[in-house]
Each structure stands twice: as structure tokens, then as C-alpha cells.
Protein backbone atom coordinates (compact mmCIF):
# COMPACT_ATOMS: atom_id res chain seq x y z
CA UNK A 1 -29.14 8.56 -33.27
CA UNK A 2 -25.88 7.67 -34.43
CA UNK A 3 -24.53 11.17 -34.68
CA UNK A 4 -25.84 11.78 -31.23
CA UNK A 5 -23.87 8.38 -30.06
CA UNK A 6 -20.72 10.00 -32.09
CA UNK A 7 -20.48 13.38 -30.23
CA UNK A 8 -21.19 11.88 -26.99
CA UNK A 9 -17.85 9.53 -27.53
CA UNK A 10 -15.67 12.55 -28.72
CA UNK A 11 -17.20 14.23 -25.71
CA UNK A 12 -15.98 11.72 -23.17
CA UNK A 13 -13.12 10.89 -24.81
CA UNK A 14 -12.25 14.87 -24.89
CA UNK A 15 -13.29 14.63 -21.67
CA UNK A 16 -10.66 11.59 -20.37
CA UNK A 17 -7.87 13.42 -22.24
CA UNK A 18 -8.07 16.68 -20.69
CA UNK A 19 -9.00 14.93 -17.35
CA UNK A 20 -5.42 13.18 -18.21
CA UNK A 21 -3.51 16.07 -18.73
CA UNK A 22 -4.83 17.52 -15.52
CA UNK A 23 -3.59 14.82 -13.65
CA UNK A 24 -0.25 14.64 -15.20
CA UNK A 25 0.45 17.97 -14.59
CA UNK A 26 1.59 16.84 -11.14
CA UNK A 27 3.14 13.26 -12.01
CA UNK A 28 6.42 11.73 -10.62
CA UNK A 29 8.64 9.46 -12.54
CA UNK A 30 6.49 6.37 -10.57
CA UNK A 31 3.73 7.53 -12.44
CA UNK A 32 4.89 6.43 -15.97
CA UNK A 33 1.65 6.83 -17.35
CA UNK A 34 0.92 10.55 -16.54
CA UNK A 35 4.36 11.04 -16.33
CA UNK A 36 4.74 10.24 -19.71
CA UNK A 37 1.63 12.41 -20.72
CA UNK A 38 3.49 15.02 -18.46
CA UNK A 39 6.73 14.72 -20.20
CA UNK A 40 4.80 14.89 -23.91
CA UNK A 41 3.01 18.41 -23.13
CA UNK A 42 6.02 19.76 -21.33
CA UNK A 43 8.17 19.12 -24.73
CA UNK A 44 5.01 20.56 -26.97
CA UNK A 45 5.25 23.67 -24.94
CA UNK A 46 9.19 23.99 -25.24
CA UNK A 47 8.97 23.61 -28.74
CA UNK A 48 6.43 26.52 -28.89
CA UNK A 49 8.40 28.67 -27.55
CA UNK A 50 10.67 30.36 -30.59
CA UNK A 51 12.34 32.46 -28.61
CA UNK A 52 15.68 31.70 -26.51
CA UNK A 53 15.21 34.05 -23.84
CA UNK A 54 11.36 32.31 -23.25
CA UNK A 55 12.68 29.05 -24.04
CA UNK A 56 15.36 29.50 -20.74
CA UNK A 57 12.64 31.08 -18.39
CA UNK A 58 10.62 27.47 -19.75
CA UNK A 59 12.95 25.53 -18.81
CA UNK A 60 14.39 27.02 -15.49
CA UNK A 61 10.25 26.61 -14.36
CA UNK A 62 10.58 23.27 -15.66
CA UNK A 63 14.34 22.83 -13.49
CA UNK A 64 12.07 23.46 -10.40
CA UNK A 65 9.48 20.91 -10.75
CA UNK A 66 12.55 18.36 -11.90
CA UNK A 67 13.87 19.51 -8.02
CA UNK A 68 10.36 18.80 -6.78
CA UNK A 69 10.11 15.11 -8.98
CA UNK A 70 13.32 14.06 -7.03
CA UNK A 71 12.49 15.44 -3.75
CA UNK A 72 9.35 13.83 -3.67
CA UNK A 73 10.59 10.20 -4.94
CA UNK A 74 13.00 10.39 -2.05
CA UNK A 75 10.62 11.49 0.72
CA UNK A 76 8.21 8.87 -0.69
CA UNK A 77 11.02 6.49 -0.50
CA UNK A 78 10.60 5.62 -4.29
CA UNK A 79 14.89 5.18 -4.77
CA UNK A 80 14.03 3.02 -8.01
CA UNK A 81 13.37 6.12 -9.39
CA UNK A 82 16.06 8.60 -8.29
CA UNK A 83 18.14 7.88 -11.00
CA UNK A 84 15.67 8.60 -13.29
CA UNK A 85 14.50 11.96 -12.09
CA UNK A 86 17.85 12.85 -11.28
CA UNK A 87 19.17 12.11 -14.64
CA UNK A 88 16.25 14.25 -15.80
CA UNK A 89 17.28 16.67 -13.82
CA UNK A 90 20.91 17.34 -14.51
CA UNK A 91 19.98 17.11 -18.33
CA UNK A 92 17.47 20.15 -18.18
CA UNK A 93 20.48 22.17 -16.10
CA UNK A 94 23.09 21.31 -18.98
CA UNK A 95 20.22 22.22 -21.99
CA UNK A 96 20.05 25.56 -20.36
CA UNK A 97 23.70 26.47 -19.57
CA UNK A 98 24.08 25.44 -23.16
CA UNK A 99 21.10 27.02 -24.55
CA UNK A 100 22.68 30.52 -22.79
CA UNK A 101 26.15 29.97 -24.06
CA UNK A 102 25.12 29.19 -27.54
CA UNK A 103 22.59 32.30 -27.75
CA UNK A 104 24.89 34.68 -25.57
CA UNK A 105 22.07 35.28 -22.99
CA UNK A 106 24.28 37.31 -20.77
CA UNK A 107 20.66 38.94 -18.90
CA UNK A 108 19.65 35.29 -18.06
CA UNK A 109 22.90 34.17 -15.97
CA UNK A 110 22.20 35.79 -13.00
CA UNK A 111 19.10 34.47 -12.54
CA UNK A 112 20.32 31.03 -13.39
CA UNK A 113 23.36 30.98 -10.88
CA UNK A 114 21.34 32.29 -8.38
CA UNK A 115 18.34 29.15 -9.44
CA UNK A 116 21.27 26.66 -9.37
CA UNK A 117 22.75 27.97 -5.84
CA UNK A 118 19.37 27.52 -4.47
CA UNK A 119 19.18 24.25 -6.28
CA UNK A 120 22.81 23.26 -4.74
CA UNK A 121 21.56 24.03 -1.23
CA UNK A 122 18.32 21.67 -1.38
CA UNK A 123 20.31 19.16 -3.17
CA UNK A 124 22.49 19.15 0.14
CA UNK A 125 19.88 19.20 2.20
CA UNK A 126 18.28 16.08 0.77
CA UNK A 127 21.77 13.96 -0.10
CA UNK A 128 22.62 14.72 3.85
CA UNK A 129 18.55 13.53 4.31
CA UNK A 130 18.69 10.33 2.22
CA UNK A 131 19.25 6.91 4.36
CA UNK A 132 22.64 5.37 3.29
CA UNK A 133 22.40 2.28 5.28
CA UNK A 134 19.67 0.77 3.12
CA UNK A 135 21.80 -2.89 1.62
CA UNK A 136 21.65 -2.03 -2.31
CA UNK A 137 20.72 1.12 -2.19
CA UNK A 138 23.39 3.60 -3.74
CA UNK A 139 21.02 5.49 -5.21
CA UNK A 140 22.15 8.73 -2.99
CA UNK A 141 24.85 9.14 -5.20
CA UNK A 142 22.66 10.49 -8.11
CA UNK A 143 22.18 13.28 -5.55
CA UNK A 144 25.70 14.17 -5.01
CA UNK A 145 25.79 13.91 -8.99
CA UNK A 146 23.47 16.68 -9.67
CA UNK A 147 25.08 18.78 -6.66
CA UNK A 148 28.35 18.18 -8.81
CA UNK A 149 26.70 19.14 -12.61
CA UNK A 150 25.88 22.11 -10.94
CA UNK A 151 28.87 23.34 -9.30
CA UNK A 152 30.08 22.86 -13.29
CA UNK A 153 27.61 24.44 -15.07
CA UNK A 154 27.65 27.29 -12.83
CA UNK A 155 31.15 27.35 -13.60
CA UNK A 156 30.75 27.47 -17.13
CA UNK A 157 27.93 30.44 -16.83
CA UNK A 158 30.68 32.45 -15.36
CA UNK A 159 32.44 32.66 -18.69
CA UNK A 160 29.37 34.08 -20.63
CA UNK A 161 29.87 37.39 -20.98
């Protein structure tokens, strides 16, 4: 009886985790429990990749859904939380410029500058989007920040060669 009672608790406990990492698959920053679940398995996967070339395709799919965090905090009209997913954001864009630099990458910068480009024109789109008259609220200017990192970093993946 008590082995039965001990399987069935690792089964529902197996259960809630992968139930968990289900759901955090898809968190936002104001979901800081899956979000922090989310950010866990997303650095577990990195560091399985050995690879630089994998590791940069990782992270550029991983650049998107930082783009999607941010857009999705603003439409929600979550602003405490722009700076955070921003800031997330423009880290993951200088890891990979630097992660191509330091491993001389040269087939992965066209792909990147053309990511970032597209990156640059949603950015725009959503700093021209995001209310400015809110009192307190200055938030908007993590936006124009990442349009900024990435006008530099695509700068400084013209000079791999």
C-alpha cells in the first residue's frame, strides 16, 4: 500500500511539473512564476547546445519570442514590465552579435541583420503605438532603447567578415 501511495505522488507530481513547463512555455514577464520556469528550461536548452552555429539559431528563436514578451506586455498594457522584457531583450541581441564576433560566424550575419531589421521595424511600429500621455509612465523609452541596441549591433555585424 505504501509503494502504491509512493508512485501515485511521483506520478502527480511528474504530472504538475510537466503540466508547468507546458504552461510556461508561453509566459510573459507578469507571469513570474512560469516565467521563471520559462526562463530555467530556456537556459538548460542553451547550455545543451555545444555548438556556436546552433547556439545562434537558439538564441535568434529565442530573440523572437523576447519581441513577442514585449509586444504583448504593451498591448496588455502591463508597462511595469516593459523594462524588464525589454532589458531581456536587448541582452539576448548583444549575446548573439557577440557570440558571432567571437566565433567568426560570418554564414550567420545575414540572417541576423536581416532578424534585427525586421526586429527594428516592429520595434517602430510599437514605440509609435505605445500611449505617451500616461502621468509616470516613461516606460516607452525602453522601446526606443532596443530600436537603438539594434541599429548598433547591426553595426558591429557589419565588421565580421
Amino acid at each position: 500500500m505504501t509503494k502504491f501511495r509512493i508512485q501515485l505522488g511521483l506520478i502527480i507530481l511528474l504530472g504538475i511539473f510537466v503540466l508547468s513547463l507546458l504552461l510556461s512555455m508561453g509566459a510573459s514577464p507578469d507571469m513570474p512564476p512560469f516565467f521563471a520556469l520559462k526562463r530555467v528550461q530556456e537556459n538548460l536548452f542553451l547550455k545543451f547546445k555545444s555548438n556556436p552555429g546552433e547556439r545562434v539559431d537558439y538564441m535568434s528563436n529565442l530573440l523572437n519570442s523576447r519581441l513577442e514578451e514585449l509586444q504583448n506586455v504593451v498591448k496588455n498594457k502591463n508597462y511595469d514590465y516593459v523594462l524588464k522584457a525589454s532589458l531581456r531583450y536587448s541582452t539576448l541581441v548583444g549575446r548573439i552579435t557577440e557570440l558571432i564576433e567571437a566565433n567568426n560566424l560570418t554564414d550567420k550575419v545575414e540572417a541576423i541583420k536581416s532578424q534585427f531589421l525586421e526586429h527594428q521595424k516592429i520595434l517602430d511600429t510599437l514605440y509609435v503605438a505605445y500611449p505617451k500621455n500616461i502621468p509616470d509612465n516613461v516606460e516607452w523609452k525602453y522601446i526606443q532603447d532596443d530600436f537603438n541596441y539594434l541599429k548598433l549591433y547591426l553595426d558591429q555585424l557589419k565588421k565580421v567578415k
